[in-house]
N, C-alpha and C. Protein backbone atom coordinates (compact mmCIF):
# COMPACT_ATOMS: atom_id res chain seq x y z
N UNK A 1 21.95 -96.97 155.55
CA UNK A 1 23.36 -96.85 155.91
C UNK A 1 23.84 -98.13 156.60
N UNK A 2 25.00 -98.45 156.67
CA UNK A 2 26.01 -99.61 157.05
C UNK A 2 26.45 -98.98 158.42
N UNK A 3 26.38 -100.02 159.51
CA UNK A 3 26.75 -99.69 161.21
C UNK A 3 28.53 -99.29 160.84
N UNK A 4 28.46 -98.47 161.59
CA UNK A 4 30.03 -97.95 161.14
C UNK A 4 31.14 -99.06 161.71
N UNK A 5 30.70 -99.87 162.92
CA UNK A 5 31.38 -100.57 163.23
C UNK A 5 31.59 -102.11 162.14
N UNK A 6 31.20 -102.22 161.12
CA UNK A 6 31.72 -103.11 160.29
C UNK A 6 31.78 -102.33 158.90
N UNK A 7 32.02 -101.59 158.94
CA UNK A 7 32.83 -100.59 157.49
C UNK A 7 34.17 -100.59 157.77
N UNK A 8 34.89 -100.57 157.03
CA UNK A 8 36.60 -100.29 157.09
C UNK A 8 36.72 -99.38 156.44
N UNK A 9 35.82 -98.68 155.26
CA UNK A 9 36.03 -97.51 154.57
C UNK A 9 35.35 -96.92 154.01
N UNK A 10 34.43 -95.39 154.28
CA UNK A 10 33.38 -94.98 153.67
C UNK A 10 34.15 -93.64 152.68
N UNK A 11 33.35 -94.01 151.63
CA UNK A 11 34.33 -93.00 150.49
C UNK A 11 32.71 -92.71 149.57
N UNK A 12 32.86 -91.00 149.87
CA UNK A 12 32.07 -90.57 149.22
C UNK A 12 32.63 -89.85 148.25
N UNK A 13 31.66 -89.69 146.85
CA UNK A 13 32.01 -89.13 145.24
C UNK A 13 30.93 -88.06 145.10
N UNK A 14 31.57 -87.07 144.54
CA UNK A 14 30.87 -85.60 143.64
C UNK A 14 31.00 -86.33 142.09
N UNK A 15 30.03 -86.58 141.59
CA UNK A 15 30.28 -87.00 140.17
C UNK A 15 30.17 -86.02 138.83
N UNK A 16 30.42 -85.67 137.91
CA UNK A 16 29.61 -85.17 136.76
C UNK A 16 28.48 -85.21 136.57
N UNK A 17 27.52 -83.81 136.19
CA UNK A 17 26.04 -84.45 136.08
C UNK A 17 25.98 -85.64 134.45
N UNK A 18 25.31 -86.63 134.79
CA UNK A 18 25.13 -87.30 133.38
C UNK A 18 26.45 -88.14 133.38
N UNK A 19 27.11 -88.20 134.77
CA UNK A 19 28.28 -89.34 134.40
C UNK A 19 28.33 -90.25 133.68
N UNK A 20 29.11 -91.03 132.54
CA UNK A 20 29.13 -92.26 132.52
C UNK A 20 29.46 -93.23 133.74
N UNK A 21 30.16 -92.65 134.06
CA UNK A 21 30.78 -93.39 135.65
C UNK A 21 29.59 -94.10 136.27
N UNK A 22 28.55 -92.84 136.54
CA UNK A 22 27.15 -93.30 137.40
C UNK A 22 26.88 -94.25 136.64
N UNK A 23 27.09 -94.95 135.51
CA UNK A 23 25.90 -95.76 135.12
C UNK A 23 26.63 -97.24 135.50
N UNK A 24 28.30 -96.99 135.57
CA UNK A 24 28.84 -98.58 135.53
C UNK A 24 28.58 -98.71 137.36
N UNK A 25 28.51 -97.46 138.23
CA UNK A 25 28.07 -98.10 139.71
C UNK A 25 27.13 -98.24 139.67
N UNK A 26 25.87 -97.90 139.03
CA UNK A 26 24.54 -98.32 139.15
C UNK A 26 24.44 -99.95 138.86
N UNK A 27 25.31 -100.62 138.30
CA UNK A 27 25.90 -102.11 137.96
C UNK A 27 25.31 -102.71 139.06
N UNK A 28 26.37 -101.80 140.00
CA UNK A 28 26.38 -103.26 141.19
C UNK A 28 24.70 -103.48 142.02
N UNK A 29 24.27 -102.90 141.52
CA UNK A 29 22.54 -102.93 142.15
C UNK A 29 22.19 -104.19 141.52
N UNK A 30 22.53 -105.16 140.23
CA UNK A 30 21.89 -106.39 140.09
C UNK A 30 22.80 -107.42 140.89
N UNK A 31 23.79 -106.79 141.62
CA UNK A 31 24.49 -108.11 142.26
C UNK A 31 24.01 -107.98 143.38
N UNK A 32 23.36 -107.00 144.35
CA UNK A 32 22.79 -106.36 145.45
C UNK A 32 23.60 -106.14 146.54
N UNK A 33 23.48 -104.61 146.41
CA UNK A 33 24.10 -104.05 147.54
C UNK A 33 23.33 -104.35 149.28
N UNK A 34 24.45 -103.79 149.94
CA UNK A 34 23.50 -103.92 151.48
C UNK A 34 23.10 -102.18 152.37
N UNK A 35 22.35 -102.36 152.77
CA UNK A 35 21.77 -101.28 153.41
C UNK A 35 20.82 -101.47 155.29
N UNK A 36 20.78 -100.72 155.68
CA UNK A 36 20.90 -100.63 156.82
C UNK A 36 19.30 -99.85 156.80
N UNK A 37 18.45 -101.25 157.24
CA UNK A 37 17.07 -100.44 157.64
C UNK A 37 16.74 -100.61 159.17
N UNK A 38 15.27 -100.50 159.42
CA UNK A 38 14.51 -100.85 160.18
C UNK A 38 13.46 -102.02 159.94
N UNK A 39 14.50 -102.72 160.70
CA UNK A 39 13.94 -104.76 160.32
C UNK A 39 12.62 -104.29 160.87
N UNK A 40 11.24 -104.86 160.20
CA UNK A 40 10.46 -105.24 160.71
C UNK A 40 8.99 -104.17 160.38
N UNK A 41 9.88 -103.47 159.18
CA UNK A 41 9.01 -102.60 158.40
C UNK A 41 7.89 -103.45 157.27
N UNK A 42 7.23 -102.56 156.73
CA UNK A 42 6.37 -103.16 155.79
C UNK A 42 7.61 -103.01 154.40
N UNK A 43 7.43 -103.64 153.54
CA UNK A 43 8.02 -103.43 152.24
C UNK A 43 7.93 -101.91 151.59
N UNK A 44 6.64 -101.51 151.75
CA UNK A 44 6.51 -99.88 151.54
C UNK A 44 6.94 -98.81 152.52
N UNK A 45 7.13 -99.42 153.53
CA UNK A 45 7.86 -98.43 154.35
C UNK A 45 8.96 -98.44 154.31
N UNK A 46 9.82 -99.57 153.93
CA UNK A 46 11.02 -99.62 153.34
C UNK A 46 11.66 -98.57 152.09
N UNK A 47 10.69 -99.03 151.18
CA UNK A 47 11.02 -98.40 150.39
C UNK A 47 10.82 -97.09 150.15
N UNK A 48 9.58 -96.42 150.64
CA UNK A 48 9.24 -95.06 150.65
C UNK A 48 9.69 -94.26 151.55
N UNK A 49 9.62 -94.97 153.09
CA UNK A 49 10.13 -94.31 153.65
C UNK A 49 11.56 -94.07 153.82
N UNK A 50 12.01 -95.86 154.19
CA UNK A 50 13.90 -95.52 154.60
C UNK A 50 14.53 -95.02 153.34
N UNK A 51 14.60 -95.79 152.27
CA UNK A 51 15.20 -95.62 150.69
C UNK A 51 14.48 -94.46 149.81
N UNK A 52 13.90 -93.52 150.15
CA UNK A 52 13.40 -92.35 149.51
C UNK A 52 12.84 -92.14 148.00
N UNK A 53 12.57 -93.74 147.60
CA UNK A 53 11.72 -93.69 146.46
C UNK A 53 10.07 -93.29 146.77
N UNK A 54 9.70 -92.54 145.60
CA UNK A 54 8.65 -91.87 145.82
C UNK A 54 7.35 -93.09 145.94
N UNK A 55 6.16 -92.85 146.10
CA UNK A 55 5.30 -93.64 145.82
C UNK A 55 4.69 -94.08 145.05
N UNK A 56 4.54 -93.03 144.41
CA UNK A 56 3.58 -93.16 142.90
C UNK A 56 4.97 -94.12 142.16
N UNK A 57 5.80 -93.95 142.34
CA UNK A 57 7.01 -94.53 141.40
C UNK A 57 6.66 -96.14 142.19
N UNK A 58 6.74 -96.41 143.07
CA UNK A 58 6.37 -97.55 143.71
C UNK A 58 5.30 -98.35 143.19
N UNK A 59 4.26 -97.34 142.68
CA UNK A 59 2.85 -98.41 142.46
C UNK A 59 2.93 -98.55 141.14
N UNK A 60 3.16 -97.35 140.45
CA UNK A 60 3.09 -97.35 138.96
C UNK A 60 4.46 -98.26 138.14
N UNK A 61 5.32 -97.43 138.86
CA UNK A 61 6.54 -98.20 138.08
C UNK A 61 7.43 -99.53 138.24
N UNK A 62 7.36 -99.82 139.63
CA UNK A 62 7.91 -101.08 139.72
C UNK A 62 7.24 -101.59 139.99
N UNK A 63 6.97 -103.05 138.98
CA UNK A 63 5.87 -103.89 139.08
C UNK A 63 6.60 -105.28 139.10
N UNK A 64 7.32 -105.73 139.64
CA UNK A 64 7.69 -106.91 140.05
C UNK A 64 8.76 -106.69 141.74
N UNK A 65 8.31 -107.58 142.81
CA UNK A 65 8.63 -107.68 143.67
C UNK A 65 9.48 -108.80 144.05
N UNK A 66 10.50 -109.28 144.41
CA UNK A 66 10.34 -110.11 145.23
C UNK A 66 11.08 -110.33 146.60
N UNK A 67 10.59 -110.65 147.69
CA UNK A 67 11.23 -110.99 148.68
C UNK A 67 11.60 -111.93 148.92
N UNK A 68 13.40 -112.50 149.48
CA UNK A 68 13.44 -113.52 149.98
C UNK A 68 13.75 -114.71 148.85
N UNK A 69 13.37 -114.05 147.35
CA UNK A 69 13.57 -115.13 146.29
C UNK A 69 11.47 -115.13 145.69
N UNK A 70 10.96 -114.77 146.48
CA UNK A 70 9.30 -114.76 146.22
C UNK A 70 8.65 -114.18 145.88
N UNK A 71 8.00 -113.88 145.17
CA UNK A 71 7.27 -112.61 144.38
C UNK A 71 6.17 -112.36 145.31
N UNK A 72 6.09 -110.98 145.23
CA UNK A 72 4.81 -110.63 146.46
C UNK A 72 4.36 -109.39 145.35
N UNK A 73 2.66 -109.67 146.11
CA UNK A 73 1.93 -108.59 145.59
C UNK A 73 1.39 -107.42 146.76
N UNK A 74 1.62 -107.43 148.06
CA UNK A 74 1.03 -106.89 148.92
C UNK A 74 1.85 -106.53 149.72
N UNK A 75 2.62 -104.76 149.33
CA UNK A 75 3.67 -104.07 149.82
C UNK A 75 3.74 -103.76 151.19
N UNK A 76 1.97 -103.88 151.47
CA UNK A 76 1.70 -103.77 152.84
C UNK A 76 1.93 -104.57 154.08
N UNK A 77 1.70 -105.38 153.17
CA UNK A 77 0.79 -106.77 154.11
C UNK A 77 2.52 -107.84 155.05
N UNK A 78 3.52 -107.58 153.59
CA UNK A 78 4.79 -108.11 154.18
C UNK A 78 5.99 -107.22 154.84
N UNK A 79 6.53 -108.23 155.40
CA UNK A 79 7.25 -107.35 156.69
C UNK A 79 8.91 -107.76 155.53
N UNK A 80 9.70 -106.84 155.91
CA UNK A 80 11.14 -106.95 155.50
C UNK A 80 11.81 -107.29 157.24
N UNK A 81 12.60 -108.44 157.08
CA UNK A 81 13.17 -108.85 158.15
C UNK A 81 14.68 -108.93 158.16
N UNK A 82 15.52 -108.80 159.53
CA UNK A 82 17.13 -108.28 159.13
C UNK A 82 17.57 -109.47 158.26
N UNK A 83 18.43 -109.31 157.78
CA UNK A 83 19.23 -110.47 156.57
C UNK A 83 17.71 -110.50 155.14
N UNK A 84 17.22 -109.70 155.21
CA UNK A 84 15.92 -110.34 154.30
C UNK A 84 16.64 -109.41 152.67
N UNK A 85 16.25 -110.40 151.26
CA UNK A 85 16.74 -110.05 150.38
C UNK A 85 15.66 -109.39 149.25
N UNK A 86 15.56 -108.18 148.71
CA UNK A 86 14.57 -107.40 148.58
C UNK A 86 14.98 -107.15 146.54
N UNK A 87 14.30 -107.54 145.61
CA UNK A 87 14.60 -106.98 144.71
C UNK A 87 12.95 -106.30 144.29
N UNK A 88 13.40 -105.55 143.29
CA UNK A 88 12.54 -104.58 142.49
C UNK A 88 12.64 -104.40 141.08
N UNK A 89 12.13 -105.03 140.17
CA UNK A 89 12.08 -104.86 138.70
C UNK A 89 10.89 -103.70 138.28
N UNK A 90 10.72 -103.47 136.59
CA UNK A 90 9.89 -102.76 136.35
C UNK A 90 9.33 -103.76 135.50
N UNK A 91 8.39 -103.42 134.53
CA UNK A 91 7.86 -104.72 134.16
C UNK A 91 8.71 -105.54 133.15
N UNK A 92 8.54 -106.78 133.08
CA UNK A 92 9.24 -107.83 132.11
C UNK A 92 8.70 -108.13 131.76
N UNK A 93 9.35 -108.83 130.13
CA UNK A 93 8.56 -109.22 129.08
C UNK A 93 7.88 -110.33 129.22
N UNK A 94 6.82 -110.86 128.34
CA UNK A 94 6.45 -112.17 128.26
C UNK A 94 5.41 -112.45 129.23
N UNK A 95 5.02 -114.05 128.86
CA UNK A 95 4.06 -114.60 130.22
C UNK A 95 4.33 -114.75 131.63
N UNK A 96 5.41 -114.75 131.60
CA UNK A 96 6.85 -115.12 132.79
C UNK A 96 6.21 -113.85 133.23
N UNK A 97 6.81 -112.41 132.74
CA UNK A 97 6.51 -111.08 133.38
C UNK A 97 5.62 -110.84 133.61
N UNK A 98 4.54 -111.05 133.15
CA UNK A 98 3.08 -111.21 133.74
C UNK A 98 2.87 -111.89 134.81
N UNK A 99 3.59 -112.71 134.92
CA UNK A 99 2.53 -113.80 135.76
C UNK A 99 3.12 -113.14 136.97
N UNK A 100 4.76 -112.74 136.96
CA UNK A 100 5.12 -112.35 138.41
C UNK A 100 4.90 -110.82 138.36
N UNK A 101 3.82 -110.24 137.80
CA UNK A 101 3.76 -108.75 138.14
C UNK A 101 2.91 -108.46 139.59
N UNK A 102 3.39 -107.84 140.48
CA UNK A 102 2.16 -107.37 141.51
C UNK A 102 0.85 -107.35 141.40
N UNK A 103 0.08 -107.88 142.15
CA UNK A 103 -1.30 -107.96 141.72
C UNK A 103 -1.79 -108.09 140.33
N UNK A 104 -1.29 -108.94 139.21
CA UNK A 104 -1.78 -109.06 138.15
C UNK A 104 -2.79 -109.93 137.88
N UNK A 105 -2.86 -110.00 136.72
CA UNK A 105 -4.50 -111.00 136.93
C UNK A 105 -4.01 -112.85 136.51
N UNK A 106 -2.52 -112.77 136.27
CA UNK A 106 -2.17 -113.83 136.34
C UNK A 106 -1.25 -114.93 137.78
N UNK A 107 -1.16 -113.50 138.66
CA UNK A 107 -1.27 -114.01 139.58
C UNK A 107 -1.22 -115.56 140.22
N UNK A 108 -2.42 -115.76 140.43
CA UNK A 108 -3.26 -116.96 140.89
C UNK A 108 -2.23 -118.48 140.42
N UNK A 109 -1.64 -117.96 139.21
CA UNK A 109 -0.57 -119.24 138.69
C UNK A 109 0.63 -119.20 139.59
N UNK A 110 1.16 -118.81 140.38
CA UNK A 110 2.20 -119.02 141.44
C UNK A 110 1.71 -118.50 142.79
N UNK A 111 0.53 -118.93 142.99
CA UNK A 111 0.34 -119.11 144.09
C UNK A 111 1.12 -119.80 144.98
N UNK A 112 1.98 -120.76 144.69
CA UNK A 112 2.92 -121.47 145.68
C UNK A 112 3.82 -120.97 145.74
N UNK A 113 4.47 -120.21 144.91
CA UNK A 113 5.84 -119.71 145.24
C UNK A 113 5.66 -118.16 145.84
N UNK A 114 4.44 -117.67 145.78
CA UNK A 114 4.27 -116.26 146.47
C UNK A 114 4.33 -116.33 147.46
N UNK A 115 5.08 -115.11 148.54
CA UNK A 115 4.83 -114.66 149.88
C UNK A 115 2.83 -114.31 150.12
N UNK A 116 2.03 -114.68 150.96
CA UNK A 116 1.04 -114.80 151.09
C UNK A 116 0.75 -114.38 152.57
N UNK A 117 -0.58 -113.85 152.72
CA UNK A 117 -0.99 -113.54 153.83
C UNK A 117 -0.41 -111.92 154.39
N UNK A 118 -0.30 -112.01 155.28
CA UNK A 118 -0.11 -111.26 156.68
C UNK A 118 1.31 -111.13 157.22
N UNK A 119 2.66 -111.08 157.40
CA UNK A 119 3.40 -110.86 158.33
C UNK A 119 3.17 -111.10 159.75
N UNK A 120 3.48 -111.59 160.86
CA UNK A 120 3.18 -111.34 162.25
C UNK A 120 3.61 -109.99 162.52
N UNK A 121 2.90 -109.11 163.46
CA UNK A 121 3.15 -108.14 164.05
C UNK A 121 4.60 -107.94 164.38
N UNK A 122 5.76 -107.31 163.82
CA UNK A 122 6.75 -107.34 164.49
C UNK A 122 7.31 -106.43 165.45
N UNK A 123 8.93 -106.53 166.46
CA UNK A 123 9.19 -105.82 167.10
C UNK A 123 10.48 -105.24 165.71
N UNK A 124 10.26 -103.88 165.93
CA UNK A 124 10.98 -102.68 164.91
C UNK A 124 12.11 -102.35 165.59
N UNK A 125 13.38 -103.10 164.81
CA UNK A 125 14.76 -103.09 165.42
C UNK A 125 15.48 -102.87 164.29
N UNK A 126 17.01 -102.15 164.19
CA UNK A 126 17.91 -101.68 163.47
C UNK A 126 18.36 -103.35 162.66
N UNK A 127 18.85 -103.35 161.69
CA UNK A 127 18.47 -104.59 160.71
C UNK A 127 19.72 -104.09 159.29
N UNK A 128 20.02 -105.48 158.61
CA UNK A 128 20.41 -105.02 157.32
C UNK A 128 19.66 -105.78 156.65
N UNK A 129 19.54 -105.08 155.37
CA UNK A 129 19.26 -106.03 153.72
C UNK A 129 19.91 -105.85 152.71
N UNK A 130 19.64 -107.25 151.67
CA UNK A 130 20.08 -106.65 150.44
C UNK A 130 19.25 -106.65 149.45
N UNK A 131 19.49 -105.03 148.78
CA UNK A 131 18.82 -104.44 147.89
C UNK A 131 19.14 -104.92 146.77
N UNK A 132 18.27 -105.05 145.28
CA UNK A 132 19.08 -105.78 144.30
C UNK A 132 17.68 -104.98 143.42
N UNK A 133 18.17 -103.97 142.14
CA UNK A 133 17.43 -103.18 141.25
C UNK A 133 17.87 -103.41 139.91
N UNK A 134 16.98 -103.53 138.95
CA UNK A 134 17.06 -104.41 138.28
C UNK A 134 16.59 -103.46 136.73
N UNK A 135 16.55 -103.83 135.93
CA UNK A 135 16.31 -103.00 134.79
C UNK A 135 16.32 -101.25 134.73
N UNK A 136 14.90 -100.33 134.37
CA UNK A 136 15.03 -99.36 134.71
C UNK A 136 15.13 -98.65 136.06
N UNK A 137 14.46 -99.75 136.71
CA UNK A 137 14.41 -98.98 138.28
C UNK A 137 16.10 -98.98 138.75
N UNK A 138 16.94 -100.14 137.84
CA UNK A 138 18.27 -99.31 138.42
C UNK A 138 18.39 -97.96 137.98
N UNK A 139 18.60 -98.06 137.08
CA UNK A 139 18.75 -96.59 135.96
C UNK A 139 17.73 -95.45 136.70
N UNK A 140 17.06 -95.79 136.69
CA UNK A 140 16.07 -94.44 137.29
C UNK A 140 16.35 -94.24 139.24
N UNK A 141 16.26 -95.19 139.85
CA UNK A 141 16.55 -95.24 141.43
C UNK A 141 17.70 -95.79 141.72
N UNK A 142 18.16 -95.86 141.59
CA UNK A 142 19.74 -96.12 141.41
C UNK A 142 20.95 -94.86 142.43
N UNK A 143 20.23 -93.64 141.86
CA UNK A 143 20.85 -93.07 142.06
C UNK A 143 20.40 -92.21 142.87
N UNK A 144 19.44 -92.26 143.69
CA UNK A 144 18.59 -92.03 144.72
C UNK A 144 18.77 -92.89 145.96
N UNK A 145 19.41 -94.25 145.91
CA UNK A 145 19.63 -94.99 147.00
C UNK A 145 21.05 -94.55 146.97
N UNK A 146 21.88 -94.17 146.29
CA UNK A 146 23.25 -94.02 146.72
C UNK A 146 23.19 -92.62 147.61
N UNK A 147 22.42 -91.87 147.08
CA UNK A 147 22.78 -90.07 148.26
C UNK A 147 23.00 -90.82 149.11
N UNK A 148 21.79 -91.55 149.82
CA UNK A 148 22.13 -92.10 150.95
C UNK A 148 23.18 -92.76 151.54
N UNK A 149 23.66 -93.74 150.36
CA UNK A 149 24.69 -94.70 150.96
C UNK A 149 24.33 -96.23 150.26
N UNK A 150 25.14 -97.06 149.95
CA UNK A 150 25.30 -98.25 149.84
C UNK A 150 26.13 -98.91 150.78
N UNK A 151 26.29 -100.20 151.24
CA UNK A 151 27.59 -100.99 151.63
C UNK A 151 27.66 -102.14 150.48
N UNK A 152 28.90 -102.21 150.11
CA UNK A 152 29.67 -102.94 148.63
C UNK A 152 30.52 -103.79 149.18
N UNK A 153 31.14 -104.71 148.73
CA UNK A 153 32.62 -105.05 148.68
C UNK A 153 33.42 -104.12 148.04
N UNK A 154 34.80 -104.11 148.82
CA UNK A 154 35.92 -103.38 148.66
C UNK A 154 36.19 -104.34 146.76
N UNK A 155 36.51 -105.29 146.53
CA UNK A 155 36.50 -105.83 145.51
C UNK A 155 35.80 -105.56 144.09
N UNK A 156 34.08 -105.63 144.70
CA UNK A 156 32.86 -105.26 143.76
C UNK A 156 33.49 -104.00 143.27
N UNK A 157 33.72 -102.77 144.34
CA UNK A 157 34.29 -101.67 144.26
C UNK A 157 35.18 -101.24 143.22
N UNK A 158 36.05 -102.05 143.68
CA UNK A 158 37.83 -101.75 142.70
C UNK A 158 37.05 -102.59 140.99
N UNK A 159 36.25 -103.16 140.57
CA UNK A 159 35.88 -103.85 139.52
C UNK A 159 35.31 -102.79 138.89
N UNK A 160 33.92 -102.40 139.43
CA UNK A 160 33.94 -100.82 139.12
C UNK A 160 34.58 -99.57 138.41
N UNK A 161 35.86 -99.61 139.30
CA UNK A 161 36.93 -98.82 139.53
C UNK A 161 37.80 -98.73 138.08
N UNK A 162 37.97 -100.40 137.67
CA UNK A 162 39.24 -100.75 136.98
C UNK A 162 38.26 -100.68 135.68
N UNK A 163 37.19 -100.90 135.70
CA UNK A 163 36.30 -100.45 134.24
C UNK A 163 36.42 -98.97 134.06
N UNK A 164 36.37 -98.30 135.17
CA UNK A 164 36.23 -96.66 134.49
C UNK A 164 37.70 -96.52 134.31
N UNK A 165 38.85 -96.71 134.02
CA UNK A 165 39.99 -96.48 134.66
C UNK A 165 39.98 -96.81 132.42
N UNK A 166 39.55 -98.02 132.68
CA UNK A 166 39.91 -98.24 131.42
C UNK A 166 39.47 -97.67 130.25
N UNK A 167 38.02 -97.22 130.71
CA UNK A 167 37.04 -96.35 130.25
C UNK A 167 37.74 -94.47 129.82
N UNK A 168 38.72 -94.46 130.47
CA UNK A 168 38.81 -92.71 130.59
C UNK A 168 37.56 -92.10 131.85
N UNK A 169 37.38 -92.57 132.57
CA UNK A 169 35.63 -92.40 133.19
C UNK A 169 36.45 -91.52 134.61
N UNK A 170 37.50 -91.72 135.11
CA UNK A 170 38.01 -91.48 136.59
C UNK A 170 37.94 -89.72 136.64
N UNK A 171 37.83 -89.38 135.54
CA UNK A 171 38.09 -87.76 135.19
C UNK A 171 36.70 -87.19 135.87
N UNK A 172 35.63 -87.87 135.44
CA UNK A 172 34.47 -87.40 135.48
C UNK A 172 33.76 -87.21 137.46
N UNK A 173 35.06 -88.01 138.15
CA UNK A 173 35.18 -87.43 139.41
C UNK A 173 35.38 -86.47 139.98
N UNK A 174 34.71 -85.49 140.37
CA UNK A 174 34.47 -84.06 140.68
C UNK A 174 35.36 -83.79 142.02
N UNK A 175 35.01 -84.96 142.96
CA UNK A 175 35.55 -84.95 144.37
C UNK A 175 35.57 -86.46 144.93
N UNK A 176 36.82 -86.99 145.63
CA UNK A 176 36.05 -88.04 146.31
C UNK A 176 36.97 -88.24 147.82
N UNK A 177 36.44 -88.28 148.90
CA UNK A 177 37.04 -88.57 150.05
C UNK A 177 36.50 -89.98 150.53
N UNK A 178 37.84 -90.00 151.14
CA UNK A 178 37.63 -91.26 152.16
C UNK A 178 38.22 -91.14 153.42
N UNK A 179 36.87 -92.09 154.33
CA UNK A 179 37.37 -91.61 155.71
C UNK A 179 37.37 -89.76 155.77
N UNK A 180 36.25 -89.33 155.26
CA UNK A 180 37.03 -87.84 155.25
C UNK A 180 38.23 -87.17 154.89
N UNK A 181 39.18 -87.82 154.09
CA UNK A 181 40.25 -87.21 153.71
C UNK A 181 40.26 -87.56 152.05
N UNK A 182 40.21 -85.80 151.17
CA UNK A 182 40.13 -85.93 149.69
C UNK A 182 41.54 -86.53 149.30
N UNK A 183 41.04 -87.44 148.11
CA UNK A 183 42.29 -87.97 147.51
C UNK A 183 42.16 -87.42 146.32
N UNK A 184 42.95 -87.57 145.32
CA UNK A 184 42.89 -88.07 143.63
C UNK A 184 42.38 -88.93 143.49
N UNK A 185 41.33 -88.71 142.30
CA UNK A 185 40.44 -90.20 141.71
C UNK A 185 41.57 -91.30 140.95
N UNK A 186 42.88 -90.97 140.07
CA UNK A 186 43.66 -92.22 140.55
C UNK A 186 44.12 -92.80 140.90
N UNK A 187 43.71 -92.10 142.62
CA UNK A 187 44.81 -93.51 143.44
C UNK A 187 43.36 -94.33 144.19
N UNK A 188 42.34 -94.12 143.91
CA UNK A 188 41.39 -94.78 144.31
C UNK A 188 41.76 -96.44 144.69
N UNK A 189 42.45 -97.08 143.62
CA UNK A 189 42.31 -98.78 143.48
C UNK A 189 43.84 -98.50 144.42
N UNK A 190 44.89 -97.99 144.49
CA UNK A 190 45.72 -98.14 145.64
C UNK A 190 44.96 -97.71 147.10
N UNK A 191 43.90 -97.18 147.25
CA UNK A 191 43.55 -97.17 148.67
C UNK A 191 42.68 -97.79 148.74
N UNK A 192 41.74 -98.65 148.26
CA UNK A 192 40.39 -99.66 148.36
C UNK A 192 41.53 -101.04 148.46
N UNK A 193 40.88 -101.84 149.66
CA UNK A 193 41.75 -103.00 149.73
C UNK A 193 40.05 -103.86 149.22
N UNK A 194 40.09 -105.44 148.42
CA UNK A 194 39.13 -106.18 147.99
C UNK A 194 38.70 -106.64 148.95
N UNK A 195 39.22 -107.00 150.03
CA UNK A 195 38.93 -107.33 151.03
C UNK A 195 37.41 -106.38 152.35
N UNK A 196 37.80 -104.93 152.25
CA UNK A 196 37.13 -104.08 152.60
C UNK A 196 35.66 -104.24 152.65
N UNK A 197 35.07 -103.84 153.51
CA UNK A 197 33.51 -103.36 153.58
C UNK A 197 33.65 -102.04 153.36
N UNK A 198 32.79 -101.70 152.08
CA UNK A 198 33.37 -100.17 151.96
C UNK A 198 31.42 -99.50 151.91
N UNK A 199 31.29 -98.20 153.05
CA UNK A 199 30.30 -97.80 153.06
C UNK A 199 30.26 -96.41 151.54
N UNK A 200 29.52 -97.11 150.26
CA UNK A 200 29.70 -95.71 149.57
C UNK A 200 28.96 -94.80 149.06
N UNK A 201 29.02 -93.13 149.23
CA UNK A 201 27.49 -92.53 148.67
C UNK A 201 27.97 -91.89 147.50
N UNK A 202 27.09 -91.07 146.70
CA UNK A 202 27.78 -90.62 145.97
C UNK A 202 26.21 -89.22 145.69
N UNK A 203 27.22 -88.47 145.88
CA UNK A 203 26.30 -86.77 145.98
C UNK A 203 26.41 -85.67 144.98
């Protein structure tokens, strides 16, 4: 979740099961959203614990990491730090996808650009990151990090917005409030300013 004191607008959605809608917000996960952890976690505690992806989905299915811009193989071993930038792929094609898979056996060839070692012991303080999901793991977890919450741009938002709009997609809105007060799904882009930090879940 996003500190309420820098949100200007949290607007939560009831969607259709099987929305199309869900799939154009699952979008904004390759531009990376922000979220509100506990700086100073391991990468797996991040993810398993704060963001509620399962584990087995963790080891088995997403097999490319990287933190920070760095591919890491040791979910344990590294710490997620506040401002720290976190993506998650599933596997990719080619030698390329190999070489940056978690613990693969090609590995050993980017040894320089990997996060390595140990983390220092840290002190565990309230923190943001940005999340950034990437092939299936958007599609599949995607929609498991939103129950919770995303923070977006008000902008990213309305882009979103003006695709389903064009789409016929706004129908497939079941419910949506903001600030606690239900609107109509088309006056959505008259009440999202681009400007906005908008905190959004969708349930």
């Amino acid at each position: 979740m996003i500190h309420e004191n820098v949100t200007d607008c949290r607007i939560q959605m009831t969607l259709k099961e099987n929305s199309r809608l869900g799939f154009l917000i699952i979008g904004v996960f390759r531009q990376g959203v922000r979220l509100e952890i506990m700086a100073g976690s391991s990468i797996r505690q991040v993810i398993v614990d704060q963001l509620g992806i399962a584990e087995d989905y963790l080891e088995n299915r997403v097999q490319t990491l990287f933190l920070n811009g760095k591919p890491v193989d040791d979910v344990d071993a590294m710490k997620v730090s506040d401002g720290s930038i976190l993506a998650l792929s599933a596997a990719m094609p080619g030698l390329a996808g190999a070489t940056l898979r978690k613990g693969g056996k090609y590995a050993a060839f980017r040894q320089q650009i990997s996060f390595g070692g140990v983390s220092p012991i840290p002190v565990l303080r309230k923190g943001r990151m940005t999340l950034k999901l990437f092939n299936q793991v958007a599609e599949e977890q995607g929609p498991v990090v939103l129950t919770k919450g995303i923070g977006i741009s008000g902008g990213d938002l309305l882009d979103v917005i003006r695709k389903a709009q064009d789409q016929a997609l706004l129908q497939e809105i079941l419910k949506v409030e903001i600030n606690g007060e239900a609107i109509a799904p088309e006056m959505l882009p008259a009440k999202i300013s681009s400007n906005a930090a908008v905190f959004l879940s969708i349930i």
